[in-house]
C-alpha atoms as a PDB file:
ATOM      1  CA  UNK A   1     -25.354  -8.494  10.567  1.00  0.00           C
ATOM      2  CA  UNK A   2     -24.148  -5.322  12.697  1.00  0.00           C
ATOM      3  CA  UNK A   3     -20.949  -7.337  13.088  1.00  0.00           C
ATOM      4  CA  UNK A   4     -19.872  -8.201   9.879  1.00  0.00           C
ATOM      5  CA  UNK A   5     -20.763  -4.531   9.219  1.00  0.00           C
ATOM      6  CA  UNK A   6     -18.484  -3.183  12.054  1.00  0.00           C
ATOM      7  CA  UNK A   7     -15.862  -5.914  10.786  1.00  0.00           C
ATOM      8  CA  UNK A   8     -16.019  -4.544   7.734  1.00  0.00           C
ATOM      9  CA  UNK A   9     -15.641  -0.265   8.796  1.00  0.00           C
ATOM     10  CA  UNK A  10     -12.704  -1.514  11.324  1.00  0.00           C
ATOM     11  CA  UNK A  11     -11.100  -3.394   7.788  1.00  0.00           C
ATOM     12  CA  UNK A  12     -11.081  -0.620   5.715  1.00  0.00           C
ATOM     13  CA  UNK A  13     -10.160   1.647   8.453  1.00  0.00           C
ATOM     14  CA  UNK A  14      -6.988  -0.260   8.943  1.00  0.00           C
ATOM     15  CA  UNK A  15      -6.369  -0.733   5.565  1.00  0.00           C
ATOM     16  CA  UNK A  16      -6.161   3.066   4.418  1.00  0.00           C
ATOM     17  CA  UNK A  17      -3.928   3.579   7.988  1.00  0.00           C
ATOM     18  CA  UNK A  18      -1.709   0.877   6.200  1.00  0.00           C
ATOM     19  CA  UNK A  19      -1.657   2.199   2.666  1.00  0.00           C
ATOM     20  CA  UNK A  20      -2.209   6.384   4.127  1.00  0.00           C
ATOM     21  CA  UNK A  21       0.922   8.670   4.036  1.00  0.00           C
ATOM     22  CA  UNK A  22       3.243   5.876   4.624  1.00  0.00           C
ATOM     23  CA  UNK A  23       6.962   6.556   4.276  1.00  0.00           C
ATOM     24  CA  UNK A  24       8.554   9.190   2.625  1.00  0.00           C
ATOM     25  CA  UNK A  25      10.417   8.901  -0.772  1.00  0.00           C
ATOM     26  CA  UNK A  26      13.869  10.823  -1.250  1.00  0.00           C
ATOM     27  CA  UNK A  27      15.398  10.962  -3.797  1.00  0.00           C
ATOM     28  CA  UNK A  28      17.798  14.654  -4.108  1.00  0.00           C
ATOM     29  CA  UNK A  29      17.972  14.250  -8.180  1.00  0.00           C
ATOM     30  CA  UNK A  30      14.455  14.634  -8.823  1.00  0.00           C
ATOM     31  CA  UNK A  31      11.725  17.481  -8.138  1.00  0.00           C
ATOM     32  CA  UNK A  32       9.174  17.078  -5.847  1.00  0.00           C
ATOM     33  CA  UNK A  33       6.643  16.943  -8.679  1.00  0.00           C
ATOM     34  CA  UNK A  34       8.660  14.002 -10.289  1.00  0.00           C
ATOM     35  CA  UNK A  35       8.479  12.185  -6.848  1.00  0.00           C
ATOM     36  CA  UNK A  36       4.752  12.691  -6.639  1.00  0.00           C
ATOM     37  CA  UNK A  37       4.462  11.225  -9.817  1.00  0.00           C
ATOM     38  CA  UNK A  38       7.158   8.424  -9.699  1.00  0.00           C
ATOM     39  CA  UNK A  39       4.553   7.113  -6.426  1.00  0.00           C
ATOM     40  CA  UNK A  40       1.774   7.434  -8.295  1.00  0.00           C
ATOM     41  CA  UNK A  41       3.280   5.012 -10.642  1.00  0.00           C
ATOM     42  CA  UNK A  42       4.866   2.597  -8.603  1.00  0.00           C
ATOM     43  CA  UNK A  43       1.356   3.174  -6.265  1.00  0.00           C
ATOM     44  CA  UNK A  44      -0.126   1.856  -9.698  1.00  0.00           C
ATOM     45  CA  UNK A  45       1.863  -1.028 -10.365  1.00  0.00           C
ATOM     46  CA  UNK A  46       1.096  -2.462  -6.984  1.00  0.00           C
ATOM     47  CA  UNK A  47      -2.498  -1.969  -7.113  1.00  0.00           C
ATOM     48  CA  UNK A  48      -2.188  -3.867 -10.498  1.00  0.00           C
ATOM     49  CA  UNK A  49       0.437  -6.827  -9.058  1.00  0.00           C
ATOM     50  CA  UNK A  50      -1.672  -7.403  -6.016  1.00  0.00           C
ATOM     51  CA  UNK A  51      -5.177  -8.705  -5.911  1.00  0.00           C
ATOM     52  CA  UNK A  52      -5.172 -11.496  -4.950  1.00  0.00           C
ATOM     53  CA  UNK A  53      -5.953 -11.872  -0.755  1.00  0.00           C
ATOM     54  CA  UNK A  54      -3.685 -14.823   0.666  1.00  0.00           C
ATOM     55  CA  UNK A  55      -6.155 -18.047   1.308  1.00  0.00           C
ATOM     56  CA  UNK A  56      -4.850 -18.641   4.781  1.00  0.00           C
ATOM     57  CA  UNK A  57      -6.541 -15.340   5.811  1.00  0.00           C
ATOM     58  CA  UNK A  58      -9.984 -16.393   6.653  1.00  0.00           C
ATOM     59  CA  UNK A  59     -11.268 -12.708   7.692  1.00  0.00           C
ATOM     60  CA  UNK A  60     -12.025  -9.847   5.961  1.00  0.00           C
ATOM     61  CA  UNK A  61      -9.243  -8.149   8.207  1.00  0.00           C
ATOM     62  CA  UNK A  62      -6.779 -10.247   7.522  1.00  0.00           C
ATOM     63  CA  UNK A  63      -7.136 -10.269   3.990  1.00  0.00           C
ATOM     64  CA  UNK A  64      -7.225  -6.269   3.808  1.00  0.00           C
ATOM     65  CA  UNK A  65      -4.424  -6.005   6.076  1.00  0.00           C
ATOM     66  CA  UNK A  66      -2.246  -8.942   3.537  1.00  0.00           C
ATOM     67  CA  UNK A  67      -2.982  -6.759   0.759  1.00  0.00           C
ATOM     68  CA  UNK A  68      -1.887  -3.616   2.092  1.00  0.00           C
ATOM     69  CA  UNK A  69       1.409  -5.024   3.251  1.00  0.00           C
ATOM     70  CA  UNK A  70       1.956  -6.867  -0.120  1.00  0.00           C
ATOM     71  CA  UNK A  71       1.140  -3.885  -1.652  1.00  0.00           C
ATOM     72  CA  UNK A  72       3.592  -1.547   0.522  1.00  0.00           C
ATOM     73  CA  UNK A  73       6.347  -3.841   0.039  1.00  0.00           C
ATOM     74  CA  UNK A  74       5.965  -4.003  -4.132  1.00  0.00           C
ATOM     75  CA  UNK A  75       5.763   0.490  -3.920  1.00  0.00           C
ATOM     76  CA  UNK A  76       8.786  -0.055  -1.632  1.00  0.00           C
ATOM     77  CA  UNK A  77      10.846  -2.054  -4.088  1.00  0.00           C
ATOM     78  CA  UNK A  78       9.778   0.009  -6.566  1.00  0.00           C
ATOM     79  CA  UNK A  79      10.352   2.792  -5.170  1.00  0.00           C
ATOM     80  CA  UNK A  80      13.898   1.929  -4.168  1.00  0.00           C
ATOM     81  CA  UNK A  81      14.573   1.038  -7.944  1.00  0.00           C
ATOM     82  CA  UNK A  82      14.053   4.747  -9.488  1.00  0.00           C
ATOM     83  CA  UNK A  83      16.452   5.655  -6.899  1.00  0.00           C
ATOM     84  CA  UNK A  84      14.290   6.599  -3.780  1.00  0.00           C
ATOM     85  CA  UNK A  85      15.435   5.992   0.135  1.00  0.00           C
ATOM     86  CA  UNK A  86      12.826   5.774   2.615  1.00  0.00           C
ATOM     87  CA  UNK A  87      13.047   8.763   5.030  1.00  0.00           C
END
């Protein structure tokens, strides 16, 4: 029990170090407030694409660390759309 636990604490741990700060949008047409919010969006979308964990991940890890990256890579793309370069 103490180890699924600890599995658990180490997989969301990893998982918001995956999805914290992250890179950094630029974008020199739009305000700062305007990129907070265009991330928020995009931030949105990909919480809304992905949900679903990959079947081949068998652990709890490996499933929070697929969604992250999915996730990451769907913000990037967005990101890169409304005219943002990763810094």
């Amino acid at each position: 029990m103490h180890t699924h636990i600890a599995t658990l604490i180490l997989a969301a741990s990893l998982a918001g170090c995956a999805t914290g700060s992250g890179p950094h949008w630029y974008n020199a047409s739009v305000t700062n407030e305007q990129a907070q919010k265009d991330f928020a969006e995009c931030k949105y979308e990909a919480l809304k694409a992905v949900q679903q964990t990959d079947p081949n991940m068998r652990s709890i890890f490996g499933q929070e660390l697929d969604l992250a990256n999915r996730r990451n890579e769907v913000i990037a793309a967005c990101m890169q759309v409304r005219g943002y370069r990763n810094q």
